[in-house]
C-alpha atoms as a PDB file:
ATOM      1  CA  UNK A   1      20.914 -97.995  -7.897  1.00  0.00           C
ATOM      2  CA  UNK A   2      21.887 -94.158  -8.113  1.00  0.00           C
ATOM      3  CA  UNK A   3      20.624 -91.443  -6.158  1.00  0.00           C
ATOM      4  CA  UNK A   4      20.931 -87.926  -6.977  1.00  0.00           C
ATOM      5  CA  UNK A   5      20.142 -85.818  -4.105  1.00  0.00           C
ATOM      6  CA  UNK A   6      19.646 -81.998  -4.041  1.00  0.00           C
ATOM      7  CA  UNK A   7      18.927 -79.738  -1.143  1.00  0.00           C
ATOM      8  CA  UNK A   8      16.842 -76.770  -2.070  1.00  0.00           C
ATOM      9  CA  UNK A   9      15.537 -73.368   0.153  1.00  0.00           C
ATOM     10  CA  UNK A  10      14.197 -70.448  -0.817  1.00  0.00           C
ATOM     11  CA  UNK A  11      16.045 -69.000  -3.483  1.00  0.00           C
ATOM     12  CA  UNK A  12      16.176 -68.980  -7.337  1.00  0.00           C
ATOM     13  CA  UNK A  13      16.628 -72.536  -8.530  1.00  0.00           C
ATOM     14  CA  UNK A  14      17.087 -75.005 -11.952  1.00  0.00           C
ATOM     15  CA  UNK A  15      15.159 -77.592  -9.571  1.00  0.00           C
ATOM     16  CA  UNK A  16      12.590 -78.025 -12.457  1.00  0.00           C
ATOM     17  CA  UNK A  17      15.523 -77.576 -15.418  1.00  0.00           C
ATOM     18  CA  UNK A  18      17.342 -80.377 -13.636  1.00  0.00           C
ATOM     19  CA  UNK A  19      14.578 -82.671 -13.270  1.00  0.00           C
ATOM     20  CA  UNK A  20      13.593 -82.432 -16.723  1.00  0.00           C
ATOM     21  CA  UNK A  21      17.419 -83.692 -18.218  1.00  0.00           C
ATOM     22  CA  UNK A  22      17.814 -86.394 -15.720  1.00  0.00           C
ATOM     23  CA  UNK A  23      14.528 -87.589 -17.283  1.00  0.00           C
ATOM     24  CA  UNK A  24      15.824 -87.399 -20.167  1.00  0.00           C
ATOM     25  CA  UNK A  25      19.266 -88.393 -19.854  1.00  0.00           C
ATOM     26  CA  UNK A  26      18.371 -91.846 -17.450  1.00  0.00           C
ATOM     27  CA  UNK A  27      17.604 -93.947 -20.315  1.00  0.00           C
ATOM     28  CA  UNK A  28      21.035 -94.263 -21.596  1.00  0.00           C
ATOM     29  CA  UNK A  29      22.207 -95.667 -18.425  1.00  0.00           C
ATOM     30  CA  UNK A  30      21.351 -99.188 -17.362  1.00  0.00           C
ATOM     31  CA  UNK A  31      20.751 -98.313 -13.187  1.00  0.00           C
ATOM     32  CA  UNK A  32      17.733 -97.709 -11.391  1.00  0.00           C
ATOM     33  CA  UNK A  33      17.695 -93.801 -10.877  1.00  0.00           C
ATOM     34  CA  UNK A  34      16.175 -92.044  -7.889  1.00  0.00           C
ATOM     35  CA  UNK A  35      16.320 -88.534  -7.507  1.00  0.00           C
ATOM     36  CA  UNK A  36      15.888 -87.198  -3.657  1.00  0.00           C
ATOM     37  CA  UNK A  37      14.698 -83.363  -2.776  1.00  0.00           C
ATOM     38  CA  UNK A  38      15.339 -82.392   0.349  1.00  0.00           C
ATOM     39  CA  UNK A  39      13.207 -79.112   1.202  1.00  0.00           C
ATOM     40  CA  UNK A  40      15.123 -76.941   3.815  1.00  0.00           C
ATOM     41  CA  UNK A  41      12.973 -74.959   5.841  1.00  0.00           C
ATOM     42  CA  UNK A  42      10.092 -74.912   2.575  1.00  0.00           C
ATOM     43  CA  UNK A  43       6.718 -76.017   3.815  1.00  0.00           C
ATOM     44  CA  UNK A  44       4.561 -75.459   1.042  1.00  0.00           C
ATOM     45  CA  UNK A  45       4.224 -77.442  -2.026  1.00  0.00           C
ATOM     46  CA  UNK A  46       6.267 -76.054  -5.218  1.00  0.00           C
ATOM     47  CA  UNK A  47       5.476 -76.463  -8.837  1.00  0.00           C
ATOM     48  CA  UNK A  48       7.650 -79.096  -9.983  1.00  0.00           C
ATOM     49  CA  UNK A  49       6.263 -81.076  -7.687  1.00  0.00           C
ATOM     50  CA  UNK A  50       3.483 -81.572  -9.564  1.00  0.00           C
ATOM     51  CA  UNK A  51       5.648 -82.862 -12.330  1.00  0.00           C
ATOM     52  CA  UNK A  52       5.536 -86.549 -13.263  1.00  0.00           C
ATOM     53  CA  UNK A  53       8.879 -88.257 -14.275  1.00  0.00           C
ATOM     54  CA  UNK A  54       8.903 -91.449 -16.688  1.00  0.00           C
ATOM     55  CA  UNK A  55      12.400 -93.250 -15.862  1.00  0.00           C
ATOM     56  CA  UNK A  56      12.955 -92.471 -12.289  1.00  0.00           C
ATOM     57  CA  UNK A  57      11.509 -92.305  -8.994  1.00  0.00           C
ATOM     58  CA  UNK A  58      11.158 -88.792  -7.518  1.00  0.00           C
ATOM     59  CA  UNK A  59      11.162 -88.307  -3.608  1.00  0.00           C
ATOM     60  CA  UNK A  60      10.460 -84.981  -1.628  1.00  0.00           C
ATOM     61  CA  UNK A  61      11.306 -84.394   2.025  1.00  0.00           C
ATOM     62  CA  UNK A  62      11.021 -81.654   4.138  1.00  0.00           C
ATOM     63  CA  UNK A  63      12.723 -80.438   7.111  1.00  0.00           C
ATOM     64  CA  UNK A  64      13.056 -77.313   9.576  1.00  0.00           C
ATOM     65  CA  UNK A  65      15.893 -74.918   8.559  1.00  0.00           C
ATOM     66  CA  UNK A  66      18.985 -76.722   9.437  1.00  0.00           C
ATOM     67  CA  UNK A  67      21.219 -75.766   6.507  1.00  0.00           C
ATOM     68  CA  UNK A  68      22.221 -78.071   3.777  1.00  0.00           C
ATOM     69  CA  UNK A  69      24.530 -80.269   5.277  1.00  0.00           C
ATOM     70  CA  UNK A  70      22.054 -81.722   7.821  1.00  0.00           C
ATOM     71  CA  UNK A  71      19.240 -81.519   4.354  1.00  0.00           C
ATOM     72  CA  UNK A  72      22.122 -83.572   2.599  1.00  0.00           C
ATOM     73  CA  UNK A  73      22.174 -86.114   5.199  1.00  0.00           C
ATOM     74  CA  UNK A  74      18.500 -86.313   5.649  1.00  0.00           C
ATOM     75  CA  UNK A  75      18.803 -87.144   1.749  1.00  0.00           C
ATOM     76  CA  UNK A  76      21.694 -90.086   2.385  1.00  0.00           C
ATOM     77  CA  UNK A  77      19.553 -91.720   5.306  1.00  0.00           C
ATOM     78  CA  UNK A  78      16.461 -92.214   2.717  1.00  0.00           C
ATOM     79  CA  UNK A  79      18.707 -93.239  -0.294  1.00  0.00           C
ATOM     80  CA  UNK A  80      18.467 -96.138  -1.947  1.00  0.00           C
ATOM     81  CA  UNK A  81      21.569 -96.297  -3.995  1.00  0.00           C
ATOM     82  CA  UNK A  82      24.824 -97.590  -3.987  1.00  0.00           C
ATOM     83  CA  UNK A  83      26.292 -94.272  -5.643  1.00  0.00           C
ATOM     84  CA  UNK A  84      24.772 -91.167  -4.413  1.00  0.00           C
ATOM     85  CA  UNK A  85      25.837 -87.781  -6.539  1.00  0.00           C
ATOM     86  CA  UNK A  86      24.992 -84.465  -5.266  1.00  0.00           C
ATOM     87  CA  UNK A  87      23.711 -81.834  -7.278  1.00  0.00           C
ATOM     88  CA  UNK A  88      22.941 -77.690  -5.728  1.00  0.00           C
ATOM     89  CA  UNK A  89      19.654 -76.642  -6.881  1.00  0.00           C
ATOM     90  CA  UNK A  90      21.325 -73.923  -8.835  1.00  0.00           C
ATOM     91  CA  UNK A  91      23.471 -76.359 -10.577  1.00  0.00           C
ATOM     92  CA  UNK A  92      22.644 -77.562 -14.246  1.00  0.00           C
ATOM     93  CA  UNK A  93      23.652 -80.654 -15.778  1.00  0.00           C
ATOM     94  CA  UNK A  94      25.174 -80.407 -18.801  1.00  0.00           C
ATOM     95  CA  UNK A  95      24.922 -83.290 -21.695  1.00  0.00           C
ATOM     96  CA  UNK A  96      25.944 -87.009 -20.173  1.00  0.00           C
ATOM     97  CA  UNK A  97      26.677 -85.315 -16.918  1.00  0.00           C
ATOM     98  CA  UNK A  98      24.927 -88.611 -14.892  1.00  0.00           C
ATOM     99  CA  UNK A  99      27.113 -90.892 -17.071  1.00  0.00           C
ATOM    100  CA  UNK A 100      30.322 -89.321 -16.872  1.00  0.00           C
ATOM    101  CA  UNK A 101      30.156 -88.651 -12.737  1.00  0.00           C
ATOM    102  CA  UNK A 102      29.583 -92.356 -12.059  1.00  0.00           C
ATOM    103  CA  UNK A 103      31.516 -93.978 -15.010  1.00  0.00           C
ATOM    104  CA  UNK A 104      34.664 -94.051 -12.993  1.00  0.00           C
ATOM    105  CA  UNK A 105      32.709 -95.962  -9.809  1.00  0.00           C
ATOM    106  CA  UNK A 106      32.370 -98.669 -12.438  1.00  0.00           C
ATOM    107  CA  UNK A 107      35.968 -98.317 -13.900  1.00  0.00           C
ATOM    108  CA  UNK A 108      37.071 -99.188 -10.360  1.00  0.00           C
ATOM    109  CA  UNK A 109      39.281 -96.569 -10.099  1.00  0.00           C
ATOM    110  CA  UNK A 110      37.526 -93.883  -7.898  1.00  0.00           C
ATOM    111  CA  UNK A 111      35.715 -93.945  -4.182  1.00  0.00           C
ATOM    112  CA  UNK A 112      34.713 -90.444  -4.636  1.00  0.00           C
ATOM    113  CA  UNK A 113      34.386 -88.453  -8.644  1.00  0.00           C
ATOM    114  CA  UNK A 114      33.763 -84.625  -8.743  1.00  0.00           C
ATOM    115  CA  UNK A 115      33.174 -82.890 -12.174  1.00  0.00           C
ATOM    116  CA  UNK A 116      33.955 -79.765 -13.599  1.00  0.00           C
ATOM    117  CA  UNK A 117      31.642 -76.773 -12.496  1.00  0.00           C
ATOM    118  CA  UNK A 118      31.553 -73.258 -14.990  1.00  0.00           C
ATOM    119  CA  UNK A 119      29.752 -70.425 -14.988  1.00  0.00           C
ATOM    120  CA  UNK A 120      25.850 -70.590 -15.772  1.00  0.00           C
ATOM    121  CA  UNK A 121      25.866 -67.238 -17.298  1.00  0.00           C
ATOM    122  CA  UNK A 122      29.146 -66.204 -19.120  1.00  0.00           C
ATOM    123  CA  UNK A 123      28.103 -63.172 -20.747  1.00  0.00           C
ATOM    124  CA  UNK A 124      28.164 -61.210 -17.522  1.00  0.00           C
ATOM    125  CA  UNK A 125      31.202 -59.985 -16.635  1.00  0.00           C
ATOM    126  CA  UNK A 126      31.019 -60.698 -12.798  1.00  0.00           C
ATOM    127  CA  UNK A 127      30.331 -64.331 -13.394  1.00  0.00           C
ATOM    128  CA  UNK A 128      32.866 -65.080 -16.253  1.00  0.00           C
ATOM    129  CA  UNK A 129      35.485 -63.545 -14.534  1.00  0.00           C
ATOM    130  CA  UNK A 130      34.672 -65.390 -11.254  1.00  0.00           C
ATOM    131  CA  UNK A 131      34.905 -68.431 -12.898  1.00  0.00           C
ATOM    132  CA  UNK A 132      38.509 -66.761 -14.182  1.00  0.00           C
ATOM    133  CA  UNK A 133      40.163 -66.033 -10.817  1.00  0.00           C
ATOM    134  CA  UNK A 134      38.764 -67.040  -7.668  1.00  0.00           C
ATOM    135  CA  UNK A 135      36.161 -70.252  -8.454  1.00  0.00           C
ATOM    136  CA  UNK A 136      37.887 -72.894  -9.988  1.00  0.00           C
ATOM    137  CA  UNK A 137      36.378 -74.876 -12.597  1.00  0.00           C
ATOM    138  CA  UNK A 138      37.421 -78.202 -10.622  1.00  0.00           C
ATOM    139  CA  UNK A 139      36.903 -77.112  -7.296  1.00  0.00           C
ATOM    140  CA  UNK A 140      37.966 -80.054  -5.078  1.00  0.00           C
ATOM    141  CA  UNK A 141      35.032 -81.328  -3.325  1.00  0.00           C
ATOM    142  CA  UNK A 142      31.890 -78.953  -3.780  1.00  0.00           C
ATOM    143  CA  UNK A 143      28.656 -80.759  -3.781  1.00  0.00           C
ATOM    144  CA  UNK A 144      27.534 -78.726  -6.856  1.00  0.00           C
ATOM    145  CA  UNK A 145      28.827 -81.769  -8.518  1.00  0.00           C
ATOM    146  CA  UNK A 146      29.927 -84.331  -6.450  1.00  0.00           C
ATOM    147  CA  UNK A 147      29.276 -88.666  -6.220  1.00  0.00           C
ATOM    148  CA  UNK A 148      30.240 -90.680  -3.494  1.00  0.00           C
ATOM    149  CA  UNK A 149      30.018 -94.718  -2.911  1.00  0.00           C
ATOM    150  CA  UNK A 150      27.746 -95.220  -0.055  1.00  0.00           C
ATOM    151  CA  UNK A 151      30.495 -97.059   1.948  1.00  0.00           C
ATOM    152  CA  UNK A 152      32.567 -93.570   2.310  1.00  0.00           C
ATOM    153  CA  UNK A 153      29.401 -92.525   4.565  1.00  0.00           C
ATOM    154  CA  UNK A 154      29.055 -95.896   6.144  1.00  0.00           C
ATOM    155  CA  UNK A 155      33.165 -95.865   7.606  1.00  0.00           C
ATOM    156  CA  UNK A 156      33.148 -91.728   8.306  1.00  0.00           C
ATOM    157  CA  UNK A 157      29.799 -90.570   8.611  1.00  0.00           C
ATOM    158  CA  UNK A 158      28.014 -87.989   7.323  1.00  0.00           C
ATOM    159  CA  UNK A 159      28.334 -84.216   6.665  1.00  0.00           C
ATOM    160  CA  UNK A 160      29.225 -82.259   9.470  1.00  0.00           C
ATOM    161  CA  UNK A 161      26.236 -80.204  10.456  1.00  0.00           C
ATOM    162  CA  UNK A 162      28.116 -77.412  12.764  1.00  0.00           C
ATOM    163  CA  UNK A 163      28.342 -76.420   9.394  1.00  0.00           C
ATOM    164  CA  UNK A 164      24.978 -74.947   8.935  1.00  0.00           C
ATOM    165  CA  UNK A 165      25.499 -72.817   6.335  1.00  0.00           C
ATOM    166  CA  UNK A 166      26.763 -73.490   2.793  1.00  0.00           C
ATOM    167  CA  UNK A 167      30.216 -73.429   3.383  1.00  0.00           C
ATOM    168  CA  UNK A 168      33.143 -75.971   4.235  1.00  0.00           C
ATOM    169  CA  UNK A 169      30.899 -78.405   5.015  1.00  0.00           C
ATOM    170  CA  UNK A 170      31.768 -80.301   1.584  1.00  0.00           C
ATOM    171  CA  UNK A 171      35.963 -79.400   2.432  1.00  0.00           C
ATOM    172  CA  UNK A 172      35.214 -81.345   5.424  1.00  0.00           C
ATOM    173  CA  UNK A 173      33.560 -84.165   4.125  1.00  0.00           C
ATOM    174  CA  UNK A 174      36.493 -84.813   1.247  1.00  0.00           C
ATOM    175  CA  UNK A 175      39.054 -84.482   3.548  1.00  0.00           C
ATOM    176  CA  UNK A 176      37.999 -87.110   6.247  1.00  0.00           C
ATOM    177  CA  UNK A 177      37.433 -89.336   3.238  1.00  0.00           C
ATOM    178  CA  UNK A 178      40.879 -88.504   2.023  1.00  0.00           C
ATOM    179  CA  UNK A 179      42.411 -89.231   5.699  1.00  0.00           C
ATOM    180  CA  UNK A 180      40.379 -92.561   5.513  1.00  0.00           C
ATOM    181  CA  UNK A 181      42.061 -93.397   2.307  1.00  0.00           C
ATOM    182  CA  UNK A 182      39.016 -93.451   0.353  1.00  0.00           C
ATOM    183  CA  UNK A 183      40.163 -92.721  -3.480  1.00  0.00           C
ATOM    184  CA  UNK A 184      39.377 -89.230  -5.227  1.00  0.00           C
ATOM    185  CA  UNK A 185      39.392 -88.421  -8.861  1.00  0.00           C
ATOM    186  CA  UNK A 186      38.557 -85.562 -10.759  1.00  0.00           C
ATOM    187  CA  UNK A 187      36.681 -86.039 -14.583  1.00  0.00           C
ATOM    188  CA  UNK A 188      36.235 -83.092 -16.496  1.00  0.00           C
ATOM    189  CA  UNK A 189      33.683 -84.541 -18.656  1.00  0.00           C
ATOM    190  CA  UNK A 190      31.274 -84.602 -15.656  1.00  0.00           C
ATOM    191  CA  UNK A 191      30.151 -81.002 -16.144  1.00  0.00           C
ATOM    192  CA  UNK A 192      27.859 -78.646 -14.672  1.00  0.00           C
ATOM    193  CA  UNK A 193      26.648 -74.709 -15.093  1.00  0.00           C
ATOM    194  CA  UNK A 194      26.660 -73.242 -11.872  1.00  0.00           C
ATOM    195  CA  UNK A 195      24.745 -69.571 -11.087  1.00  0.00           C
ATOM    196  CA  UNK A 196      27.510 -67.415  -9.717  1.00  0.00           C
ATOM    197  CA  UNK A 197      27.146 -64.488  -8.011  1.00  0.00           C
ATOM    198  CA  UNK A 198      25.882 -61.379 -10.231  1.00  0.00           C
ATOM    199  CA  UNK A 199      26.875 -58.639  -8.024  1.00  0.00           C
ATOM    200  CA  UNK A 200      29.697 -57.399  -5.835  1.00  0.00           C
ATOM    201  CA  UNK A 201      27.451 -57.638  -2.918  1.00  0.00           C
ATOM    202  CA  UNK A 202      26.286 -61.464  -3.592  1.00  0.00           C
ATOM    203  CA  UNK A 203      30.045 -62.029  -3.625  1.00  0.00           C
ATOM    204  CA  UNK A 204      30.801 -60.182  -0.502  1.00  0.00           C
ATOM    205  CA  UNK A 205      27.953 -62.273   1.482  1.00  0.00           C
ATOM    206  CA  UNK A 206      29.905 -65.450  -0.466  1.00  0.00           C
ATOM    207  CA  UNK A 207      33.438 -64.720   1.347  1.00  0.00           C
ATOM    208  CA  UNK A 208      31.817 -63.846   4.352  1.00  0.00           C
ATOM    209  CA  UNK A 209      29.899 -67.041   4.362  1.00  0.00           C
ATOM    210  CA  UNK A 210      33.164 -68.593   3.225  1.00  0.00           C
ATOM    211  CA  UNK A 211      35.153 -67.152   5.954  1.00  0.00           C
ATOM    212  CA  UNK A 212      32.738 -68.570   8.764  1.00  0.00           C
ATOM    213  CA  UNK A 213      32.694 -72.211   7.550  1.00  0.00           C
ATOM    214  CA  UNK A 214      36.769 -71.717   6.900  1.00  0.00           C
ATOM    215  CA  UNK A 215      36.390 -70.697  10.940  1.00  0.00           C
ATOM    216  CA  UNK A 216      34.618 -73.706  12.293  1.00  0.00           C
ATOM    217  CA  UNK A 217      36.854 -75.646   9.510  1.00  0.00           C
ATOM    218  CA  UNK A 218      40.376 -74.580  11.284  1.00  0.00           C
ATOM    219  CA  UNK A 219      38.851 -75.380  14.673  1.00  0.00           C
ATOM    220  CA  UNK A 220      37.806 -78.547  14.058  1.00  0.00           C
ATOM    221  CA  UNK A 221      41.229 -79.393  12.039  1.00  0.00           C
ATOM    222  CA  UNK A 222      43.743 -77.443  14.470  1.00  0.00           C
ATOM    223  CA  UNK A 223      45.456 -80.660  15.695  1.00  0.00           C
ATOM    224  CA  UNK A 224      46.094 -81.349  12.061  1.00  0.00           C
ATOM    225  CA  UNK A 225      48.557 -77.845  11.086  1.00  0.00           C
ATOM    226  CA  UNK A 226      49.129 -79.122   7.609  1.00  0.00           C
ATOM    227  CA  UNK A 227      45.943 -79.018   6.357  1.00  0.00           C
ATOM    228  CA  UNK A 228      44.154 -76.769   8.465  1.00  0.00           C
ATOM    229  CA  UNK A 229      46.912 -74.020   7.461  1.00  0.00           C
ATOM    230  CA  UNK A 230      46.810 -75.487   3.714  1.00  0.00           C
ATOM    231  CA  UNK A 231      43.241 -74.133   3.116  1.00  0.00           C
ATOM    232  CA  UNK A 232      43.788 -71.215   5.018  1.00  0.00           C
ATOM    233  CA  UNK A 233      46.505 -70.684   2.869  1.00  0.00           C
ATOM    234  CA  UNK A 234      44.494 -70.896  -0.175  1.00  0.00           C
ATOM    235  CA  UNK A 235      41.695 -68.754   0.996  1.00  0.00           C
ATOM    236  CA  UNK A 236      44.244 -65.998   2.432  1.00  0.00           C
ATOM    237  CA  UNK A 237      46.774 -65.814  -0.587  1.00  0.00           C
ATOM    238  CA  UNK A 238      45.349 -63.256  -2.201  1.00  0.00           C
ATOM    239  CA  UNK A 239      45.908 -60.576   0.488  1.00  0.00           C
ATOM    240  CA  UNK A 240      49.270 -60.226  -0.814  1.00  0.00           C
ATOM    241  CA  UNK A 241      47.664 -58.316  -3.554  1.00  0.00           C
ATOM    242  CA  UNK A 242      47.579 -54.817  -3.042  1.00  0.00           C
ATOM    243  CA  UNK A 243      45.480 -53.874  -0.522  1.00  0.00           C
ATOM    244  CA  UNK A 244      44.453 -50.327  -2.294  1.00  0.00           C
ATOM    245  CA  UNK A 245      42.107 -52.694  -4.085  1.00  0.00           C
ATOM    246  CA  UNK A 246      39.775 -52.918  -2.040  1.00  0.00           C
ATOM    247  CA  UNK A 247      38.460 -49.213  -2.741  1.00  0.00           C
ATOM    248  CA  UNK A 248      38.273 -50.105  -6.568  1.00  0.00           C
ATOM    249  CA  UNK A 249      35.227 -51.010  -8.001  1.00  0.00           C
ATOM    250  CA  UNK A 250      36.541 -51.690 -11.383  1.00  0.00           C
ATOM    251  CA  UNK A 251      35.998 -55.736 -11.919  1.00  0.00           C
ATOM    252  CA  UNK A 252      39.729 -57.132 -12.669  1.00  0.00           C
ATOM    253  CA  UNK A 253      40.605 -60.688 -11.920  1.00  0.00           C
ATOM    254  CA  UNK A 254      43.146 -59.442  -9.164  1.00  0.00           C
ATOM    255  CA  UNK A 255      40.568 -57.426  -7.671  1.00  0.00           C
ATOM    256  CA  UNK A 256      38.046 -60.535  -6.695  1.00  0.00           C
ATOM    257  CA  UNK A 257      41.126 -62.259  -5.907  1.00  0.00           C
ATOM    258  CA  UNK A 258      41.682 -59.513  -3.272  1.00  0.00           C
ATOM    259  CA  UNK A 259      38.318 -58.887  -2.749  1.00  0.00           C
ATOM    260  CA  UNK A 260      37.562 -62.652  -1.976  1.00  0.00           C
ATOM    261  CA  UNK A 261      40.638 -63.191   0.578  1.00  0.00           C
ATOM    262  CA  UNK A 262      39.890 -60.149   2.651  1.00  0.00           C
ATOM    263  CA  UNK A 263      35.866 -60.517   3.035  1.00  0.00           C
ATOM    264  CA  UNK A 264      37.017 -64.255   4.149  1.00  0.00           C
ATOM    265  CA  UNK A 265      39.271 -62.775   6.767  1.00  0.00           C
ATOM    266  CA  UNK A 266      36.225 -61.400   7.886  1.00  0.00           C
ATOM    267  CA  UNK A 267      34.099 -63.393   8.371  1.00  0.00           C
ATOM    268  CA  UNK A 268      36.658 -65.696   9.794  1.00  0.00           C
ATOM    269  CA  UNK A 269      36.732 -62.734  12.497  1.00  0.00           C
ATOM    270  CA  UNK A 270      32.913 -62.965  12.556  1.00  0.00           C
ATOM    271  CA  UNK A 271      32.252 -66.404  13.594  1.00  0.00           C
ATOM    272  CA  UNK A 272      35.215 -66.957  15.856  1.00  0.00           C
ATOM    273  CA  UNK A 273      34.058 -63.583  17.963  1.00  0.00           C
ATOM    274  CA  UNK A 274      30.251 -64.214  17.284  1.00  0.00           C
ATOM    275  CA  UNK A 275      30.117 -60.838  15.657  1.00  0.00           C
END
């Protein structure tokens, strides 16, 4: 069996977008699909919920606000499957997206698959050149669009939930599967649109955030310099650019660059001083 499991709170989401294609796309694969909604700190009852679903079982939990990695793992205790993919609820599927991030489990030759993640709306500027500079289109191990096998959970555990908000909790979760030797590949036919941020002050709250997992991140992997000052490296970089940036507003690629890297710094600040 597969599970799909998304985490959802209260903010705009595909949740009833994404339901819809895996309905439609299950039927070319021969698993059993069940697709798991964990509600993070939603109590009331929302409309695709009222849905019905012909080719796969649809469960909805609900839980206090705890973040998404302790909604994830909520999700992973009442899975069925043998493969269990992660999806965010503002991530949308694109065409064979369910066949493509689980083909490689059968090939053999992967323990954990991530897929390629672009920009839901591409005629924005912000957005497309996000996707350009600073987000990746095969960003390493974000749950946007992620699939594990079930034994990487049984041998390390869970998600980390001192991570409570969205950030670094799926870094952490790749990388003790990496140190475990648990296999990772990357298939860029596994692809989803993603909502990026729309405006320079989404993005600044998005480094922030960034910064404070990256905090609890370098903590928890001091003892281990070479990859705790690998991502920091990776998140900093950028603050080699020219620092006069930073009172631009004028949306360059080496301007978010900047922009990211120093709101990071930040919020590293932030949650190591409790500011």
């Amino acid at each position: 069996m597969i599970s799909v499991i998304i985490p959802t709170s209260r903010r705009r989401s595909f949740i009833k977008e994404i339901l819809a294609f895996l309905d439609e796309e299950v039927p070319h694969l021969c698993e059993k699909i069940e697709v798991i909604i964990v509600k993070d700190g939603i109590d009331s009852k929302l409309e695709w919920e009222n849905l019905s679903f012909n080719n796969f079982t649809l469960h909805v939990f609900y839980q206090n606000h705890k973040g998404p990695a302790a909604a994830r793992n909520l999700g992973i205790r009442k899975a069925k499957g043998d493969i269990i993919c992660f999806l965010d609820d503002d991530s949308l599927p694109q065409k064979n997206w369910l066949c493509e991030i689980t083909l490689p489990f059968y090939q053999g030759s992967a323990d954990i698959v991530s897929g390629k993640i672009i920009s839901y709306n591409q005629t924005k500027s912000l957005p497309y050149l996000l996707e350009k500079s600073v987000y990746k289109p095969q960003k390493r191990f974000a749950t946007s669009n992620i699939a594990y096998r079930r034994e990487v959970f049984d041998k390390i555990g869970l998600f980390d939930t001192r991570f409570r908000l969205a950030s670094w909790e799926d870094n952490d979760l790749g990388v003790r599967a990496r140190l475990a030797g648990f296999r990772h590949i990357y298939n860029p036919q596994a692809v989803i649109k993603h909502q990026h941020e729309e405006s320079l002050e989404e993005f600044k709250e998005k480094a922030l955030r960034n910064g404070r997992g990256l905090a609890i991140f370098l903590k928890k992997y001091f003892f281990l310099p070479y990859i705790s000052l690998f991502f920091l490296y990776l998140t900093l970089r950028y603050l080699f650019l020219s620092p006069f940036l930073i009172f631009s507003r004028k949306l360059t690629t080496t301007y978010l660059k900047f922009f990211w890297s120093w709101y990071s710094l930040k919020g590293i600040f932030k949650e190591w001083f409790k500011i």
